[in-house]
C-alpha atoms as a PDB file:
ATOM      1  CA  UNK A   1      39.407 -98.082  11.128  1.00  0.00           C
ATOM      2  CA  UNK A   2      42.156 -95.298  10.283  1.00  0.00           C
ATOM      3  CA  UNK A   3      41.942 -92.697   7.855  1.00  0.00           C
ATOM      4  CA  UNK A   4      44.132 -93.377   4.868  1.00  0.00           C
ATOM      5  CA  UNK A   5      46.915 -90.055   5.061  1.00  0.00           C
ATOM      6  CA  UNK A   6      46.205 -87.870   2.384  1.00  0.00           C
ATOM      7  CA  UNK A   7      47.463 -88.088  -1.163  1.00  0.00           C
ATOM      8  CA  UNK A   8      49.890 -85.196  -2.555  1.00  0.00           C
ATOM      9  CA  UNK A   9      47.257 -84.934  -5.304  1.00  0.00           C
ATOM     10  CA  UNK A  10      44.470 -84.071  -3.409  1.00  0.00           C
ATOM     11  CA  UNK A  11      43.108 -80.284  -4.259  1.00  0.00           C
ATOM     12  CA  UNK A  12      43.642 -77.870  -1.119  1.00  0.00           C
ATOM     13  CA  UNK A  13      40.352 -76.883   0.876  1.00  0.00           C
ATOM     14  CA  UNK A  14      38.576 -73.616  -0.631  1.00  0.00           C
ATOM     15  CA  UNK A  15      39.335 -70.026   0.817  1.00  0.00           C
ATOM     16  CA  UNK A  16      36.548 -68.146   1.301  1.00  0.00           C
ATOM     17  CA  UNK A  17      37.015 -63.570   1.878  1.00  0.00           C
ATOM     18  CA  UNK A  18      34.077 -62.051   3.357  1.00  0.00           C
ATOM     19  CA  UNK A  19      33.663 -58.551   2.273  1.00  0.00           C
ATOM     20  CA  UNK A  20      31.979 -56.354   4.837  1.00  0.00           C
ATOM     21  CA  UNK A  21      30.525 -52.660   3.919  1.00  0.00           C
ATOM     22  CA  UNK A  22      29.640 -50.377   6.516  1.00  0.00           C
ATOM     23  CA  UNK A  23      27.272 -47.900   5.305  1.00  0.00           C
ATOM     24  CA  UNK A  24      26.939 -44.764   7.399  1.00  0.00           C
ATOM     25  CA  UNK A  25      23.883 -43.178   8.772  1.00  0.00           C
ATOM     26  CA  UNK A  26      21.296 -46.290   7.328  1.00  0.00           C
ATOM     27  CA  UNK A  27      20.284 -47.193   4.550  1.00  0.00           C
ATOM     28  CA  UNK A  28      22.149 -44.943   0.976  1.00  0.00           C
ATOM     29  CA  UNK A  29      22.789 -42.481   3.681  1.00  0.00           C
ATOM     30  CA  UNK A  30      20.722 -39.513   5.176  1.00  0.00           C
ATOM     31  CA  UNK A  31      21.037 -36.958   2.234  1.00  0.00           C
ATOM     32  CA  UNK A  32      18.188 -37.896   0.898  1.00  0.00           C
ATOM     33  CA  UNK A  33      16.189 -36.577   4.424  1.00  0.00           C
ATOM     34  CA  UNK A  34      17.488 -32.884   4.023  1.00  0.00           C
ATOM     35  CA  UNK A  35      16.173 -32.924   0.563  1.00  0.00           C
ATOM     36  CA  UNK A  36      12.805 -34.659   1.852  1.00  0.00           C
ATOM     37  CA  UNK A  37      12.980 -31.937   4.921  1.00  0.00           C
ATOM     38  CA  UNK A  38      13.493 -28.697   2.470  1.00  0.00           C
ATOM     39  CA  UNK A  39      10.732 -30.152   0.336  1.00  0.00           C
ATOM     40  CA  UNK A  40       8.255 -30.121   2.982  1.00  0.00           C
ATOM     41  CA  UNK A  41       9.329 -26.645   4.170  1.00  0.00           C
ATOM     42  CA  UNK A  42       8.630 -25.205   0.986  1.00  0.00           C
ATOM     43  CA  UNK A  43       5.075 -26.936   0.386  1.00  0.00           C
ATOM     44  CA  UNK A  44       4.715 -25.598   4.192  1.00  0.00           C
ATOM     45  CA  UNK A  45       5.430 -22.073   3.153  1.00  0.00           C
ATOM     46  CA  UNK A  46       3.480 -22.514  -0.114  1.00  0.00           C
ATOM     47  CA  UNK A  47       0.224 -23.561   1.706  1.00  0.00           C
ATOM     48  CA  UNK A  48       0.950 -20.763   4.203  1.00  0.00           C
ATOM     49  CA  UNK A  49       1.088 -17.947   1.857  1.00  0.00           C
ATOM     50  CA  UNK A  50      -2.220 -19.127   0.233  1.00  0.00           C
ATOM     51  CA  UNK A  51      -4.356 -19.374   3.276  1.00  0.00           C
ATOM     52  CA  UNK A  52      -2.985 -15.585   4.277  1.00  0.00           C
ATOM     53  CA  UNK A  53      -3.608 -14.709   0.471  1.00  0.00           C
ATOM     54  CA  UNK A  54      -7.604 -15.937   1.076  1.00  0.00           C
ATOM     55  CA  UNK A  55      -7.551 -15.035   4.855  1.00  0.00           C
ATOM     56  CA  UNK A  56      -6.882 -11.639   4.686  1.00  0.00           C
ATOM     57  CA  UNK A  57      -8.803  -8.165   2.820  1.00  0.00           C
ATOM     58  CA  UNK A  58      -7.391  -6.565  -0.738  1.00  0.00           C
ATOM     59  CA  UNK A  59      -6.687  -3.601   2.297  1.00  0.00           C
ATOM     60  CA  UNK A  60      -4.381  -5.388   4.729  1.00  0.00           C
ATOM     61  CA  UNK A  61      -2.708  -7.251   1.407  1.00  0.00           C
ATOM     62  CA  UNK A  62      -2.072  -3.759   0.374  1.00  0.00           C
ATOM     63  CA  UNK A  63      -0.992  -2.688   4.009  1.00  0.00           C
ATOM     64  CA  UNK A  64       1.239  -5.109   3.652  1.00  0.00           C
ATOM     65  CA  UNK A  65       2.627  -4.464   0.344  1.00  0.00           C
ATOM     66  CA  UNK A  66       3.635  -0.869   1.375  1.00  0.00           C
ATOM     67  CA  UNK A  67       4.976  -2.189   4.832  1.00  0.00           C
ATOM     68  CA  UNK A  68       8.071  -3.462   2.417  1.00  0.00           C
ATOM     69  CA  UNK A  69       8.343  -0.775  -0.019  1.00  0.00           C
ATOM     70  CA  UNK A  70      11.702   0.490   0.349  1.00  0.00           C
ATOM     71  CA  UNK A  71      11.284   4.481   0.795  1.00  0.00           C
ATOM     72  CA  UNK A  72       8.020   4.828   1.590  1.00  0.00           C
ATOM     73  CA  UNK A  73       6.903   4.724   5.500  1.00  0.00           C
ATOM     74  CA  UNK A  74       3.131   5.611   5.266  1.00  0.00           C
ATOM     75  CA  UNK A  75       0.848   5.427   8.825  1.00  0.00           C
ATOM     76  CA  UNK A  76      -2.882   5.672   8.428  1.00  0.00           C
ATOM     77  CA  UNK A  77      -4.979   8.275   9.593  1.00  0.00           C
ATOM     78  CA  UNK A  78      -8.895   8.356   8.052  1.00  0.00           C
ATOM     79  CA  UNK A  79     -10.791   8.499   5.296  1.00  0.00           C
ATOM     80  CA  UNK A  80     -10.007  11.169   2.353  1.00  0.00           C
ATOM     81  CA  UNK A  81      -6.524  12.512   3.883  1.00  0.00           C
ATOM     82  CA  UNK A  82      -5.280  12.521   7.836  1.00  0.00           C
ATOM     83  CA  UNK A  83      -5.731  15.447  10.053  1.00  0.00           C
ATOM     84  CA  UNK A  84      -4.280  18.674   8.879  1.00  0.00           C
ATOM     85  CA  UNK A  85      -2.417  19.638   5.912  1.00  0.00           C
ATOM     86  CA  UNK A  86       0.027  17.007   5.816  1.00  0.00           C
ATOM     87  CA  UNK A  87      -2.601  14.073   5.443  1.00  0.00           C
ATOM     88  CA  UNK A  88      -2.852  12.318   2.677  1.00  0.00           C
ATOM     89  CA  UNK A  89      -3.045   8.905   0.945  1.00  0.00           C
ATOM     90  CA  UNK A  90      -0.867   6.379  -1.138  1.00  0.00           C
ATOM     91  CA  UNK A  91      -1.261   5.144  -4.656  1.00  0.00           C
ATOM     92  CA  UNK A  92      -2.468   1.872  -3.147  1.00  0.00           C
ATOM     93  CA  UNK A  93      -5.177   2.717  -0.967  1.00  0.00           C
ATOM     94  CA  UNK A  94      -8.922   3.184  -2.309  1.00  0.00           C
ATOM     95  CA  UNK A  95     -11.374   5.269  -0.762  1.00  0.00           C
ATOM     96  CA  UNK A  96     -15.457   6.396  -0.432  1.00  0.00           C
ATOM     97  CA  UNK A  97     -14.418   8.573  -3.712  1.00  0.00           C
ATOM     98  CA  UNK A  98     -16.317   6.994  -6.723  1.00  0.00           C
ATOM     99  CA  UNK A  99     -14.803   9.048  -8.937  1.00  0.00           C
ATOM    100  CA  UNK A 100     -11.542   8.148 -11.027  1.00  0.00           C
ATOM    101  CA  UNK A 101      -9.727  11.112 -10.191  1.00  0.00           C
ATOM    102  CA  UNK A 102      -9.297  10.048  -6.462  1.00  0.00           C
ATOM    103  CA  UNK A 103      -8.897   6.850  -4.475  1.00  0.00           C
ATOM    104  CA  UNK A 104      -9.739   7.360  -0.864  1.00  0.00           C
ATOM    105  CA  UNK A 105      -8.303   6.416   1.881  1.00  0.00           C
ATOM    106  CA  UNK A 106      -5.841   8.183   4.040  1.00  0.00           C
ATOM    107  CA  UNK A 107      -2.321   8.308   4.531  1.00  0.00           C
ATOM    108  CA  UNK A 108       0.550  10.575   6.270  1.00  0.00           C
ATOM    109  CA  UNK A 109       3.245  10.295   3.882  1.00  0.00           C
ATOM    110  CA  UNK A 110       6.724  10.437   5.343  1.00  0.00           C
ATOM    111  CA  UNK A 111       9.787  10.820   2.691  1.00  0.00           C
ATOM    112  CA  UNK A 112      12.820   9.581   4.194  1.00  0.00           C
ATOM    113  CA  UNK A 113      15.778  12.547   4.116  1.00  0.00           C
ATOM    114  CA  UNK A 114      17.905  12.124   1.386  1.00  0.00           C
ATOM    115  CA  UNK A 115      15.595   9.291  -0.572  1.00  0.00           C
ATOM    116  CA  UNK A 116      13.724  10.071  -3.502  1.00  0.00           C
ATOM    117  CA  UNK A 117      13.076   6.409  -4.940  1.00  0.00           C
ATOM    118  CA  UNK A 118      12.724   5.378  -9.099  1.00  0.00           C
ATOM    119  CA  UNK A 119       9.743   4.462 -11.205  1.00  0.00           C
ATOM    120  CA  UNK A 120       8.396   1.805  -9.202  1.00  0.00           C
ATOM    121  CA  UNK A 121       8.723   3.817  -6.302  1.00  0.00           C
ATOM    122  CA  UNK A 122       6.690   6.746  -7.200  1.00  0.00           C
ATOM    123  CA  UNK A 123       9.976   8.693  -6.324  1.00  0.00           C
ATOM    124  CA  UNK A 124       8.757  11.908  -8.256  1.00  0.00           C
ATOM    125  CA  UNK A 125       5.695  12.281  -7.582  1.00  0.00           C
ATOM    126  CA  UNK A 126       6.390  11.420  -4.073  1.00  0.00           C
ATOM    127  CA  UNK A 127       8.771  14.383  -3.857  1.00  0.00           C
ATOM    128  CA  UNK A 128       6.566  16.977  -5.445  1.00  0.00           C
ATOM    129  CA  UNK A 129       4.216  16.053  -2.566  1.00  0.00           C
ATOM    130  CA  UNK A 130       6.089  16.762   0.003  1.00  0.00           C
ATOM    131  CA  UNK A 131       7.227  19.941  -1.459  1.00  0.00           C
ATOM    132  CA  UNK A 132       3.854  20.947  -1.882  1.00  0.00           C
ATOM    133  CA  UNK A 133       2.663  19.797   1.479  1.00  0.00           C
ATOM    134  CA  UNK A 134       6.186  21.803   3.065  1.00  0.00           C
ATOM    135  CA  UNK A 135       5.130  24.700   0.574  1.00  0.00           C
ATOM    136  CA  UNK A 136       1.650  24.772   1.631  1.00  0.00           C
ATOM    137  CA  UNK A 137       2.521  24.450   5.706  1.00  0.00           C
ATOM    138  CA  UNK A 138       4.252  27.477   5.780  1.00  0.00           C
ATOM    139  CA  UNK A 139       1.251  29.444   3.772  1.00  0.00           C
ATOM    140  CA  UNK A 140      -0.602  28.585   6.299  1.00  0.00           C
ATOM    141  CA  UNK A 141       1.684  29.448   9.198  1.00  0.00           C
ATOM    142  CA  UNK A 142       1.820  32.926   8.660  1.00  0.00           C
ATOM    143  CA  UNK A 143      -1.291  34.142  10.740  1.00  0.00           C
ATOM    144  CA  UNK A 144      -3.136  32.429  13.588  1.00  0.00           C
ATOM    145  CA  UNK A 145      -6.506  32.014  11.813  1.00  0.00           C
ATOM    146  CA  UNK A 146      -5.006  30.212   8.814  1.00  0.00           C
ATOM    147  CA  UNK A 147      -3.136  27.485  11.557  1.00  0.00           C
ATOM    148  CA  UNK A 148      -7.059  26.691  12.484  1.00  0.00           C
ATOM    149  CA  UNK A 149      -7.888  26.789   9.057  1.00  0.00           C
ATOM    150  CA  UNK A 150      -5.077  24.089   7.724  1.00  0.00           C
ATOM    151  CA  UNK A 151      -7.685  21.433   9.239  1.00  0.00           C
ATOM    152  CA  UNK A 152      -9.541  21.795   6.808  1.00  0.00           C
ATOM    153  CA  UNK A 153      -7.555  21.058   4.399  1.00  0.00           C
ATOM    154  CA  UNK A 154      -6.640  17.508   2.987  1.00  0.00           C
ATOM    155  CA  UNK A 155      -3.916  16.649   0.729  1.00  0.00           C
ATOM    156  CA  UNK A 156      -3.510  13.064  -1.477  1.00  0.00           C
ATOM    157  CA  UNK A 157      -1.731  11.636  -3.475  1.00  0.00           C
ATOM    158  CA  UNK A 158      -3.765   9.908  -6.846  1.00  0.00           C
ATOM    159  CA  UNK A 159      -2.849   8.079  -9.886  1.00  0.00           C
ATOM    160  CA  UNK A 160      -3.587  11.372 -11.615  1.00  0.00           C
ATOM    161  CA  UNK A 161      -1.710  14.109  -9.584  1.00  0.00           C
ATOM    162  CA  UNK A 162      -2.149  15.645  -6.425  1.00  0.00           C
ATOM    163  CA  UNK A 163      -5.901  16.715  -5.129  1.00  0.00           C
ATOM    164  CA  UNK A 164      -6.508  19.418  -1.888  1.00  0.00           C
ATOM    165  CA  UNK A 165     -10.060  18.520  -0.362  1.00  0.00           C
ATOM    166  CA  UNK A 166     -11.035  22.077   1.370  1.00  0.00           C
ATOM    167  CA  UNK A 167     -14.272  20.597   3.521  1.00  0.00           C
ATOM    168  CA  UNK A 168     -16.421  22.058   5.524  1.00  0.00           C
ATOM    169  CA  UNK A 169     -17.334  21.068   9.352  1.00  0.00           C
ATOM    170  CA  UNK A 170     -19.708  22.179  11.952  1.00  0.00           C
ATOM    171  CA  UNK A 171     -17.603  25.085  12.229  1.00  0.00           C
ATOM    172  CA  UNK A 172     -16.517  26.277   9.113  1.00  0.00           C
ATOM    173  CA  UNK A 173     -18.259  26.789   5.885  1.00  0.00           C
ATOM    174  CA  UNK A 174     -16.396  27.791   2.674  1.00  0.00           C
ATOM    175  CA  UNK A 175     -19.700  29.446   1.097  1.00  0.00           C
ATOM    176  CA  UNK A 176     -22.434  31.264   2.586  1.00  0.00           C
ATOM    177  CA  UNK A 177     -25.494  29.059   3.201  1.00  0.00           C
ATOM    178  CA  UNK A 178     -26.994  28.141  -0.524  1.00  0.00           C
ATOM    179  CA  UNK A 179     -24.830  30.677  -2.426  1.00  0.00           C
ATOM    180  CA  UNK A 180     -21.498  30.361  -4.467  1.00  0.00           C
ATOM    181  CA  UNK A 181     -20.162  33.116  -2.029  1.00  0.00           C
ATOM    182  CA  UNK A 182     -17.038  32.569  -0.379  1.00  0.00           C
ATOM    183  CA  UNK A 183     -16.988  33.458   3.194  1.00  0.00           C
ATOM    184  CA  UNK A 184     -14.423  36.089   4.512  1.00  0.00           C
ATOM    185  CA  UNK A 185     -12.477  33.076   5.893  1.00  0.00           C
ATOM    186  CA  UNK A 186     -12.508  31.133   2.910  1.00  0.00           C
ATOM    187  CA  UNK A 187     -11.257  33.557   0.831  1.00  0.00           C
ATOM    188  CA  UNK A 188      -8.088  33.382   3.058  1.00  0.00           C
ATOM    189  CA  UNK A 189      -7.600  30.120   2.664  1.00  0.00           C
ATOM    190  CA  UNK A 190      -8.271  30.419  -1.351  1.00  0.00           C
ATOM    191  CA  UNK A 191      -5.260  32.963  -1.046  1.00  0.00           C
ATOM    192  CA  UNK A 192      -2.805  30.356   0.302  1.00  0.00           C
ATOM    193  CA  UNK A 193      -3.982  27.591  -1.314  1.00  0.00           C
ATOM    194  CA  UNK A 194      -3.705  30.062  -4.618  1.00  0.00           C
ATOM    195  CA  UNK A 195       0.093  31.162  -3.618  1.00  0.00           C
ATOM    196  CA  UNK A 196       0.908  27.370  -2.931  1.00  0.00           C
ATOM    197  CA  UNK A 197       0.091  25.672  -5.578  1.00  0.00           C
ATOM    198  CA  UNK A 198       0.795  28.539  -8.083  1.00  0.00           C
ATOM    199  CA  UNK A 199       4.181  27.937  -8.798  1.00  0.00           C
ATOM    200  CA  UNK A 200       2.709  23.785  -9.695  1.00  0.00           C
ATOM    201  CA  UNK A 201       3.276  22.999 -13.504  1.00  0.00           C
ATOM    202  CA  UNK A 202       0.911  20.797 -15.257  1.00  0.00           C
ATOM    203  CA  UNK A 203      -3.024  21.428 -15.326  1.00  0.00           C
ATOM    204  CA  UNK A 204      -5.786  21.867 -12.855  1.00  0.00           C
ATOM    205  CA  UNK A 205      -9.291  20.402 -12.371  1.00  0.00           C
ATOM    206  CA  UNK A 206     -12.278  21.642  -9.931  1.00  0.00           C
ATOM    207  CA  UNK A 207     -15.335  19.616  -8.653  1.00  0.00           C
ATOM    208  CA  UNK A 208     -17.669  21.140  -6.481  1.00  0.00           C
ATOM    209  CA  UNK A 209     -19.686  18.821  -3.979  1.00  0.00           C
ATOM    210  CA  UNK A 210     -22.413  19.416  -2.229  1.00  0.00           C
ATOM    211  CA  UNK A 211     -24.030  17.439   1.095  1.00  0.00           C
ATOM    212  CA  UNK A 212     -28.169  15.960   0.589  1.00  0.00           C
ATOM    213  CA  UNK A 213     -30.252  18.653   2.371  1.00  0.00           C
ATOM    214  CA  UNK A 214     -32.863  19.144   0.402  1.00  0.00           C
ATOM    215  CA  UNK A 215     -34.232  22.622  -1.179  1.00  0.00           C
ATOM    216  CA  UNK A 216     -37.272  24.825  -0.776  1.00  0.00           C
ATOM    217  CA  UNK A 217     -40.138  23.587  -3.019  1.00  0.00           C
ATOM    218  CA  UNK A 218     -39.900  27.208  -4.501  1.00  0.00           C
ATOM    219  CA  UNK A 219     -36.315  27.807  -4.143  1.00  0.00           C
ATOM    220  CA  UNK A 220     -35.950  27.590  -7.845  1.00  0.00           C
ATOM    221  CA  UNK A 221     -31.788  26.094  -7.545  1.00  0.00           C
ATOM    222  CA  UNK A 222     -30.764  22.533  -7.108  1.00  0.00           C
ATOM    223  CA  UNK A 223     -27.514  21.101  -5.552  1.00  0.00           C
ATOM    224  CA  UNK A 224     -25.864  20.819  -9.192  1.00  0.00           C
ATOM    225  CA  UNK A 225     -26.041  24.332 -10.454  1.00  0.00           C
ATOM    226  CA  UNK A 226     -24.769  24.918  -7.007  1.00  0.00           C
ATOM    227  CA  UNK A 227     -22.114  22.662  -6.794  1.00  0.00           C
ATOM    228  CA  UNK A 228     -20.751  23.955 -10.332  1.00  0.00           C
ATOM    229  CA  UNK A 229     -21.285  27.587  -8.878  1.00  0.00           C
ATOM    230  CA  UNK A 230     -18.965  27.005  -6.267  1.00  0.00           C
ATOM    231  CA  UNK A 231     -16.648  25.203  -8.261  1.00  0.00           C
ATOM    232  CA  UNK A 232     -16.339  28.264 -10.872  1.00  0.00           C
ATOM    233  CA  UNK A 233     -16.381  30.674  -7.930  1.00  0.00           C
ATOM    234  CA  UNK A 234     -13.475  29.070  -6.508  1.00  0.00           C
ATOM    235  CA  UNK A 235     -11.642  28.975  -9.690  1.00  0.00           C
ATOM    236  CA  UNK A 236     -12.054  32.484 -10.291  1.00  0.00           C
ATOM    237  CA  UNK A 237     -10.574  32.885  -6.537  1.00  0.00           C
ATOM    238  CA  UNK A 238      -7.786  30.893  -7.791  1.00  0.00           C
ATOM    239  CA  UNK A 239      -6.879  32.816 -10.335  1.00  0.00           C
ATOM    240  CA  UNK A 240      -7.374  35.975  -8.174  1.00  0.00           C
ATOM    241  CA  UNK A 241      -4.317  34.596  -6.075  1.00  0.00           C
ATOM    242  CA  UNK A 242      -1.824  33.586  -8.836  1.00  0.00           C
ATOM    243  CA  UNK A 243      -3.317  30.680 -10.813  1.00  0.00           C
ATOM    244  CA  UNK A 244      -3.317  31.190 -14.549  1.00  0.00           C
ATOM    245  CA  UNK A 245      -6.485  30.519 -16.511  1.00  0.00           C
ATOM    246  CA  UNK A 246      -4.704  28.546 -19.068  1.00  0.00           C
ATOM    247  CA  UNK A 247      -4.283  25.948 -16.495  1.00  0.00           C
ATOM    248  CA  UNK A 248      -7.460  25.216 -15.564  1.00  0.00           C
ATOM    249  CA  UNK A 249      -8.440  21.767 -17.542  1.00  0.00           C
ATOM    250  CA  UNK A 250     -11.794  20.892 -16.152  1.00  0.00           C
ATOM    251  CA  UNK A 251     -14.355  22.461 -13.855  1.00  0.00           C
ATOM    252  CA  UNK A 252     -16.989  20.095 -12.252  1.00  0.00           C
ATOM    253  CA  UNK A 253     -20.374  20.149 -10.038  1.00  0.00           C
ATOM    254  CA  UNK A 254     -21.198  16.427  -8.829  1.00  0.00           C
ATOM    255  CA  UNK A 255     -24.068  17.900  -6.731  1.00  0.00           C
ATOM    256  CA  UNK A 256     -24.485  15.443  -3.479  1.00  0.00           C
ATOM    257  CA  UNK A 257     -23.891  11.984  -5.677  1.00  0.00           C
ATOM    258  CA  UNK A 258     -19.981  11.288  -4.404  1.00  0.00           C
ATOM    259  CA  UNK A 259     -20.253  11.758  -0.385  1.00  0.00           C
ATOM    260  CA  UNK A 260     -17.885  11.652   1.560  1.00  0.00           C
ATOM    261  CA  UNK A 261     -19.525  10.690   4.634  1.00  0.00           C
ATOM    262  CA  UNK A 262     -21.543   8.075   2.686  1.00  0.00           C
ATOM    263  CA  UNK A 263     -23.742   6.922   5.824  1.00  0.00           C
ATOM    264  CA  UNK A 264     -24.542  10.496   5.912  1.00  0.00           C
ATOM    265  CA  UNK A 265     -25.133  11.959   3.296  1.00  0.00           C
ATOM    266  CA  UNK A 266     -26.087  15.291   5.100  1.00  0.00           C
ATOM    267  CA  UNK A 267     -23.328  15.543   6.898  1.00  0.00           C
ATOM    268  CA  UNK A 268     -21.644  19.001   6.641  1.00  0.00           C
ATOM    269  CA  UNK A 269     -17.970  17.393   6.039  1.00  0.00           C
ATOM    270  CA  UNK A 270     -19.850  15.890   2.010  1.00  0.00           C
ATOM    271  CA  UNK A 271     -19.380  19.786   0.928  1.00  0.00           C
ATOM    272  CA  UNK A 272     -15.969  20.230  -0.362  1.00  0.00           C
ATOM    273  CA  UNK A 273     -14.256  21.489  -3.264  1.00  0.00           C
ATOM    274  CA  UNK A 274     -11.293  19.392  -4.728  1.00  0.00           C
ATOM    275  CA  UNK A 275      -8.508  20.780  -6.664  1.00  0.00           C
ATOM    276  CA  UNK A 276      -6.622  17.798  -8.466  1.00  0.00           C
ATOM    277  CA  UNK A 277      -3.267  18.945  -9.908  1.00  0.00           C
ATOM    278  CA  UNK A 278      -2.361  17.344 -12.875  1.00  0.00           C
ATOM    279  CA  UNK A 279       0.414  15.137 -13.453  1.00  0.00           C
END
């Protein structure tokens, strides 16, 4: 049977738009992955710097710290000051010296020309040391002996000024055996320590140490008178070579109680005198 044909009042068919959006890189895009990515790099570096916070000593933190300190270059060396007169230590670094007057360690210090750094820096205290330690080097270049004698002789840096450890070694004593004598050598390098650090401002302080060998039962002394002996001989010898009296703050004897050589408390490098300049 035919269709019947189509009325004129019958409603046209229904048009239907498809709307297609293409979306680029997947689903709302790929922003959101080089947030995600920076996020993890940061929590990376976050956990990083802990573990090296709780992997590593207060020393090599410290190492560290001065490795980025903008005009300061410092090299280790030893304990209580480098070899010769130009050793010495930072601000940082702590040492075998229980006292407050020094921190131990020890550190060339090496001012770059021209730089003199700010507060943070230490830039003023940093540049009196090396004109003491330039001052001092050519005291103790004018004569052959007193080139053999800057060896014994250690210059650092402290929170409270500049200290000069004059130690003794196997070869070289500063006072005759159990006396507050200074040898003939000595007394040489008492004059050019005297000349170099007399034109210093600020105050001075003296401690006398002594090493642990013990006395005669009968000897009637004891390693603190001596140690304070030696300490006001040597300020007397300072004053000899230019040092005014009204300078002098402080003289000490610590007898044999702040080694240097703490494992051995005999050795001959534990008698020293230190002269601390005040800031």
């Amino acid at each position: 049977m035919a269709k019947p044909p189509k009325g004129k009042n019958e409603p046209p068919p229904p048009i239907i738009v498809k709307k297609i959006t293409v979306v680029a890189g997947g689903h709302h895009g790929g922003a959101w992955k080089v947030a995600y990515a920076d996020f993890v790099t940061a929590m990376m570096a976050f956990f990083l710097l802990m573990w090296l916070l709780g992997a590593t000593t207060e020393k090599q933190r410290k190492g560290i710290a001065d490795y980025f300190t903008p005009t300061l270059v410092k090299t280790k060396e030893g304990s209580a000051g480098g070899y010769g007169v130009l050793g010495g230590s930072s601000l940082t670094d702590v040492d075998s010296y229980p006292h407050a007057a020094g921190q131990t360690g020890s550190k060339t210090l090496t001012v770059p020309r021209d730089a003199t750094g700010g507060p943070k820096d230490g830039g003023s205290k940093v540049k009196r040391t090396a004109t003491l330690q330039e001052r001092l080097k050519k005291t103790l270049e004018k004569s052959e002996k007193l080139r053999q004698l800057a060896k014994q002789v250690k210059l650092t840096m402290t929170p409270d000024g500049i200290r000069l450890d004059l130690m003794d070694d196997a070869n070289f004593s500063m006072f005759r055996l159990g006396t507050t004598i200074l040898t003939p050598d000595a007394m040489q390098l008492m004059q050019a320590i005297g000349e170099a650090i007399a034109p210093e401002p600020g105050g001075v302080t003296v401690r006398g140490h002594t090493d642990a060998l013990p006395w005669k039962a009968d000897a009637g002394l004891n390693n603190w008178s001596l140690s304070a002996g030696r300490a006001e001989a040597t300020r007397q010898a300072l004053m000899r070579f230019g040092v005014t009296d009204k300078r002098f703050r402080r003289i000490e004897g610590v007898a044999d109680q702040e080694p240097l050589i703490s494992e051995n408390p005999s050795d001959p490098r534990n008698r020293r005198m230190s002269i601390l300049l005040l800031d």
